[in-house]
C-alpha atoms as a PDB file:
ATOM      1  CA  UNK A   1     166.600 126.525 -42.018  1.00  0.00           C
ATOM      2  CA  UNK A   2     167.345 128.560 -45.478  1.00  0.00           C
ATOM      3  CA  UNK A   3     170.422 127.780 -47.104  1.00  0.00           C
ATOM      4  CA  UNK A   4     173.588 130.657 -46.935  1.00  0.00           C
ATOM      5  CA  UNK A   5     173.478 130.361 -50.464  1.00  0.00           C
ATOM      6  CA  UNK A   6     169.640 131.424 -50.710  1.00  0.00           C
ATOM      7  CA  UNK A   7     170.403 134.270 -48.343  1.00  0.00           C
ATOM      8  CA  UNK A   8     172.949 135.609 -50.573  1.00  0.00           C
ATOM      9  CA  UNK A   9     170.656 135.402 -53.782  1.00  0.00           C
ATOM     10  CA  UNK A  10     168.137 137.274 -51.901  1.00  0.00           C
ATOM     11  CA  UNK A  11     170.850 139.848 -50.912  1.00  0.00           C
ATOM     12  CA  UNK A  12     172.458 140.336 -54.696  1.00  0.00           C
ATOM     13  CA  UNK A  13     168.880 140.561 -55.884  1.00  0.00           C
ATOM     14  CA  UNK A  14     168.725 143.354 -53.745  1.00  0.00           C
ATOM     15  CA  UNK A  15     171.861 144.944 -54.604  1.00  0.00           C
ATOM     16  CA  UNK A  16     170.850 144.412 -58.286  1.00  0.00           C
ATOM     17  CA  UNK A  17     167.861 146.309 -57.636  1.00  0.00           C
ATOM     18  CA  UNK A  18     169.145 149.055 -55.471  1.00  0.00           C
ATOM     19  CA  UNK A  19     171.831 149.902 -58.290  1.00  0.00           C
ATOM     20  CA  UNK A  20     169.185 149.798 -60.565  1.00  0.00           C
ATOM     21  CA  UNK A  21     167.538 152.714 -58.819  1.00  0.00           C
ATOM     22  CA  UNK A  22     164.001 150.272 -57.917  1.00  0.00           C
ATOM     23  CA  UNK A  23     163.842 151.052 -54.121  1.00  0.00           C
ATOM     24  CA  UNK A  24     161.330 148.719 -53.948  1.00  0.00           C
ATOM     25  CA  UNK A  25     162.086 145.566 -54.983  1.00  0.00           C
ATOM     26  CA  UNK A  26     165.240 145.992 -53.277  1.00  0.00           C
ATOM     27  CA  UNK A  27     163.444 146.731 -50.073  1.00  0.00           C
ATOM     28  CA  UNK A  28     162.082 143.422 -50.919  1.00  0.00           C
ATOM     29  CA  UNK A  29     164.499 141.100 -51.486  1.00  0.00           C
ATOM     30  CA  UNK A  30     167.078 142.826 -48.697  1.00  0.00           C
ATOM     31  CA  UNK A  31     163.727 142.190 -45.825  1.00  0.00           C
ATOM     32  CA  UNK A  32     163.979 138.347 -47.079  1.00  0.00           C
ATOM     33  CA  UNK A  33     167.738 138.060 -46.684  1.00  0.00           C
ATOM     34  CA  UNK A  34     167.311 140.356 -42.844  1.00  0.00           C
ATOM     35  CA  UNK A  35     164.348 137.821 -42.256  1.00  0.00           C
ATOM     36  CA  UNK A  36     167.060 134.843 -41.963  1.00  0.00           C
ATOM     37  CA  UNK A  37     169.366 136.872 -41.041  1.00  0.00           C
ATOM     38  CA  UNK A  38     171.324 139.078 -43.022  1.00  0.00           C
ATOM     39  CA  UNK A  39     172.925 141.810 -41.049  1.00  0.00           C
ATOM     40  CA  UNK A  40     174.053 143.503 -44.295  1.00  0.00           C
ATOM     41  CA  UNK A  41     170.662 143.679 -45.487  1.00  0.00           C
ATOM     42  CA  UNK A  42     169.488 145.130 -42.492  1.00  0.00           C
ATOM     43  CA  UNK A  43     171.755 147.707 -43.157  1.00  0.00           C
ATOM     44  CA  UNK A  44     169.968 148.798 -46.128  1.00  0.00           C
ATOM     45  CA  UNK A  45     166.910 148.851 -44.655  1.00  0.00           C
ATOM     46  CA  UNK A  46     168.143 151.172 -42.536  1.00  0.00           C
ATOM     47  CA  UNK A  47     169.257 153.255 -45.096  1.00  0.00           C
ATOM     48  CA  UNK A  48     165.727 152.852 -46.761  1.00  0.00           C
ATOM     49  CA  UNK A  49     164.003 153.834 -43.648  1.00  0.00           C
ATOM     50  CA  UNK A  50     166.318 156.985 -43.207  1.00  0.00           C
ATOM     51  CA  UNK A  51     165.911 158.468 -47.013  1.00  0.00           C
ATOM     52  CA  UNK A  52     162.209 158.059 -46.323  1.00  0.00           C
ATOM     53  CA  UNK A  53     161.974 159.714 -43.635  1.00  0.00           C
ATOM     54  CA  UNK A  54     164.403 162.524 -45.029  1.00  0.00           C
ATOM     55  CA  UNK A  55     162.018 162.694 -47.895  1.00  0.00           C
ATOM     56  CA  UNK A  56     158.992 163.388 -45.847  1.00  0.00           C
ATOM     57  CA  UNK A  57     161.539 166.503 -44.123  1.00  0.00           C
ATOM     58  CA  UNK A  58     163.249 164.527 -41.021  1.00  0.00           C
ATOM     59  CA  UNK A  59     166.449 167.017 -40.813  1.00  0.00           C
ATOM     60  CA  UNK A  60     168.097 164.073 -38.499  1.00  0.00           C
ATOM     61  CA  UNK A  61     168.016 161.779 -41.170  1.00  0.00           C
ATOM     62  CA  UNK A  62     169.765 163.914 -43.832  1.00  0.00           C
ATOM     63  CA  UNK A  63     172.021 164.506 -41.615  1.00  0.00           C
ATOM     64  CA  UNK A  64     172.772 160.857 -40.613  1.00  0.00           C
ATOM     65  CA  UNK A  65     172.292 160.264 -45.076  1.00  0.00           C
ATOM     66  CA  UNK A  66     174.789 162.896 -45.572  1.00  0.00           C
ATOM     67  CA  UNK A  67     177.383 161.307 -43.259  1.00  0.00           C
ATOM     68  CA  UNK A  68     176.477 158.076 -44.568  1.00  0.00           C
ATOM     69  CA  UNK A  69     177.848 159.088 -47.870  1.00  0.00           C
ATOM     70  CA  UNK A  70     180.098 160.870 -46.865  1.00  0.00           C
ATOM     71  CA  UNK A  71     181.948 157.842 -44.769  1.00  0.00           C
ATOM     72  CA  UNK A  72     180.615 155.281 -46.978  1.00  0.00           C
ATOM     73  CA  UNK A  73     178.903 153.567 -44.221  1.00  0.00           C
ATOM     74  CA  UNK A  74     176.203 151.119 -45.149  1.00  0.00           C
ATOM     75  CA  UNK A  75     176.232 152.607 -48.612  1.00  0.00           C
ATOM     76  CA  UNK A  76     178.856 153.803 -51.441  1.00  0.00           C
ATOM     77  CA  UNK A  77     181.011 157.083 -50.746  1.00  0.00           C
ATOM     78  CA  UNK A  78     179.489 159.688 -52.854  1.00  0.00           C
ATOM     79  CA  UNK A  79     180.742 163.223 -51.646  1.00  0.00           C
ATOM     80  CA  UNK A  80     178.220 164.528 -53.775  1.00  0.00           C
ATOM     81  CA  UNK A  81     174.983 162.844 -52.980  1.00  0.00           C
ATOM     82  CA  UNK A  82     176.189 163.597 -49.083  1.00  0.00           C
ATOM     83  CA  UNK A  83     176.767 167.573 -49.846  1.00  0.00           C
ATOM     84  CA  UNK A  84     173.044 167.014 -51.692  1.00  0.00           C
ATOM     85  CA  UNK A  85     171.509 165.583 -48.139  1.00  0.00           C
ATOM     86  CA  UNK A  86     173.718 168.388 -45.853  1.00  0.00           C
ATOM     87  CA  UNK A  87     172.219 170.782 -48.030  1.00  0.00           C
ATOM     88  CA  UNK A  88     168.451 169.716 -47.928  1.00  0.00           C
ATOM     89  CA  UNK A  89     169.367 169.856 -43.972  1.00  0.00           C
ATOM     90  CA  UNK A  90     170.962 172.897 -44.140  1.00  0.00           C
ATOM     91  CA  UNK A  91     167.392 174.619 -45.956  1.00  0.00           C
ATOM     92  CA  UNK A  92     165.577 173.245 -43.530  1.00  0.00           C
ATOM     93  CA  UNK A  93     167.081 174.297 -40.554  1.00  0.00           C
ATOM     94  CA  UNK A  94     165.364 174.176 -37.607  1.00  0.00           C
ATOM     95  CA  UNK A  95     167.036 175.952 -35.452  1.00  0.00           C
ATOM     96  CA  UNK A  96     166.927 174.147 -32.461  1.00  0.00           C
ATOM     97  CA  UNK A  97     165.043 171.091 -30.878  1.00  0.00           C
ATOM     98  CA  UNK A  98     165.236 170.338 -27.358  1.00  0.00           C
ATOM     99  CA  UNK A  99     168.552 172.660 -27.135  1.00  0.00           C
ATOM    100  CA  UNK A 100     170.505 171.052 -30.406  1.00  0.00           C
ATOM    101  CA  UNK A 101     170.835 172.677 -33.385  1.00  0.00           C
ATOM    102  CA  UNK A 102     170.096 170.093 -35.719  1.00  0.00           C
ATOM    103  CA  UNK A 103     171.902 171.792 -38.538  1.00  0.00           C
ATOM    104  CA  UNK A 104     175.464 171.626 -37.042  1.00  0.00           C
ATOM    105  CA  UNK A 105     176.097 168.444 -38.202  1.00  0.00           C
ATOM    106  CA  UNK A 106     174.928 169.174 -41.780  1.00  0.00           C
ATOM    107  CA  UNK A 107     177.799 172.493 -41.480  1.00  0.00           C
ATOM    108  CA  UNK A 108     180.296 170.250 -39.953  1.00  0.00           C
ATOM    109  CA  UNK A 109     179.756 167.591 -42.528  1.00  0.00           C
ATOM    110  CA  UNK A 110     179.565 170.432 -45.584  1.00  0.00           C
ATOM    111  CA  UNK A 111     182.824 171.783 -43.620  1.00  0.00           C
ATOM    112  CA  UNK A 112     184.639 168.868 -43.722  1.00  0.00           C
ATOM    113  CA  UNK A 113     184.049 167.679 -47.913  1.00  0.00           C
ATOM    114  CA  UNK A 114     184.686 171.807 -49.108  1.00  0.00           C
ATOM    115  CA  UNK A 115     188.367 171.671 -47.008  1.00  0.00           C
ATOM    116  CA  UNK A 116     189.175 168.095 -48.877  1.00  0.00           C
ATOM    117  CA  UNK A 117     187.819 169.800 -52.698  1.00  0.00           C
ATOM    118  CA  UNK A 118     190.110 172.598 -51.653  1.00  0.00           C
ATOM    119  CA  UNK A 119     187.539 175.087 -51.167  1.00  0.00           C
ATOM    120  CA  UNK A 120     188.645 177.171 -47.379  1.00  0.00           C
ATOM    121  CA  UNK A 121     186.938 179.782 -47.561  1.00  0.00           C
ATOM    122  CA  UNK A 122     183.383 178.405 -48.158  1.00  0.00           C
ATOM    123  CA  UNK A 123     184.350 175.405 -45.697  1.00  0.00           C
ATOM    124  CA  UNK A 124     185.390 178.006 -42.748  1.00  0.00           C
ATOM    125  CA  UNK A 125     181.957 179.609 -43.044  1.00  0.00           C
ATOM    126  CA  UNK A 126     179.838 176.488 -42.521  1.00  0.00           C
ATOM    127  CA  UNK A 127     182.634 175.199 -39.412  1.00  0.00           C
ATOM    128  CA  UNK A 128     182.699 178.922 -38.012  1.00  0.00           C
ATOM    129  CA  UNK A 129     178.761 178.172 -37.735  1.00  0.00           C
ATOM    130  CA  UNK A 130     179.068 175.275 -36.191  1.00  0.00           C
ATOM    131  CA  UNK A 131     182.033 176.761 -33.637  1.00  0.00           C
ATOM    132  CA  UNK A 132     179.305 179.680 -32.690  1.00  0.00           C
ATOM    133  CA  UNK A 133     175.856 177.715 -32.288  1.00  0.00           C
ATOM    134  CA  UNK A 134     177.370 173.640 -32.495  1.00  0.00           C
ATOM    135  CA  UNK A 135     177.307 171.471 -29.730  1.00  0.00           C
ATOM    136  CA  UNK A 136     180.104 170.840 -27.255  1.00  0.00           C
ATOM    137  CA  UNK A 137     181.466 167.583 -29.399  1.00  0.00           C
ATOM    138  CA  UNK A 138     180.400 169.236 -32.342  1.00  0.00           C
ATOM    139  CA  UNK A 139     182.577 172.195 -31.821  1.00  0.00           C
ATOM    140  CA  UNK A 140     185.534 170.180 -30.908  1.00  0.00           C
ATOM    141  CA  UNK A 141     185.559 168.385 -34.250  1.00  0.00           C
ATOM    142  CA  UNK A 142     184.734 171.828 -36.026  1.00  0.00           C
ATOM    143  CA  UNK A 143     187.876 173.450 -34.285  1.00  0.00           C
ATOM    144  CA  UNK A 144     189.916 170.150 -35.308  1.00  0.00           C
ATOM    145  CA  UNK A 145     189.154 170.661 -38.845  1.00  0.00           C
ATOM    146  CA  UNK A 146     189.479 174.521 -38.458  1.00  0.00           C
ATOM    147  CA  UNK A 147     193.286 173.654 -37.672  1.00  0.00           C
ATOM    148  CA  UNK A 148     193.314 171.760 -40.883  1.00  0.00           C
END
């Protein structure tokens, strides 16, 4: 059995790394700390596995990246770098798959950060979107923060 205290240096390492923008290495040393298991590092190799696969054009996982950021779930909050993955979404629209429309969440999300910068009129046109072609749950939050 590894030592907490090992598991922790693996995870810092890979903190270290990840803040120092070498995806790599902190893919690394975050897969040694989930190998004895780390459930924080597995949560950034779930957020390495979902930028790579938004990178390669998988419109589910900018969406799920945008709300990551957004939230601040399993990473920092940065509105920014979540309006930068609702947007890559948002170009890429397909339409629909299997009946959703993929890009509602990237127009609720995009909604939702323009009404907190103070921006209405540009959030009502991306909620209005997702009012007219969102799905059911979708629609509810997009009327919620339509009320806002």
């Amino acid at each position: 059995m590894i030592a907490k205290s090992t598991i922790e240096q693996y995870f810092n390492a890979g903190i270290s790394a990840w803040e120092a923008g070498d995806e790599e290495e902190a893919e690394k040393q975050f897969a040694k700390a989930d190998e004895h298991g780390s459930m924080k590092a597995g949560r950034y190799l779930g957020v390495i596995a979902l930028k790579r696969a938004a990178e390669r054009g998988d419109i589910t996982s900018k969406v799920i990246l945008g709300t990551l950021y957004e939230y601040g779930y399993a990473v920092p909050n940065d509105n920014e770098k979540a309006k930068e993955w609702y947007r890559s979404a948002l170009a890429d629209d397909h339409p629909n798959r299997d009946g959703f429309n993929l890009a509602a969440g990237a127009d609720l999300g995009m909604g939702r950060l323009l009404l907190q910068e103070g921006n209405p009129e540009d959030a009502s046109k991306h909620l209005n979107t997702v009012l007219s072609h969102g799905e059911p749950h979708l629609r509810r939050h997009a009327e919620r923060w339509s009320k806002t």
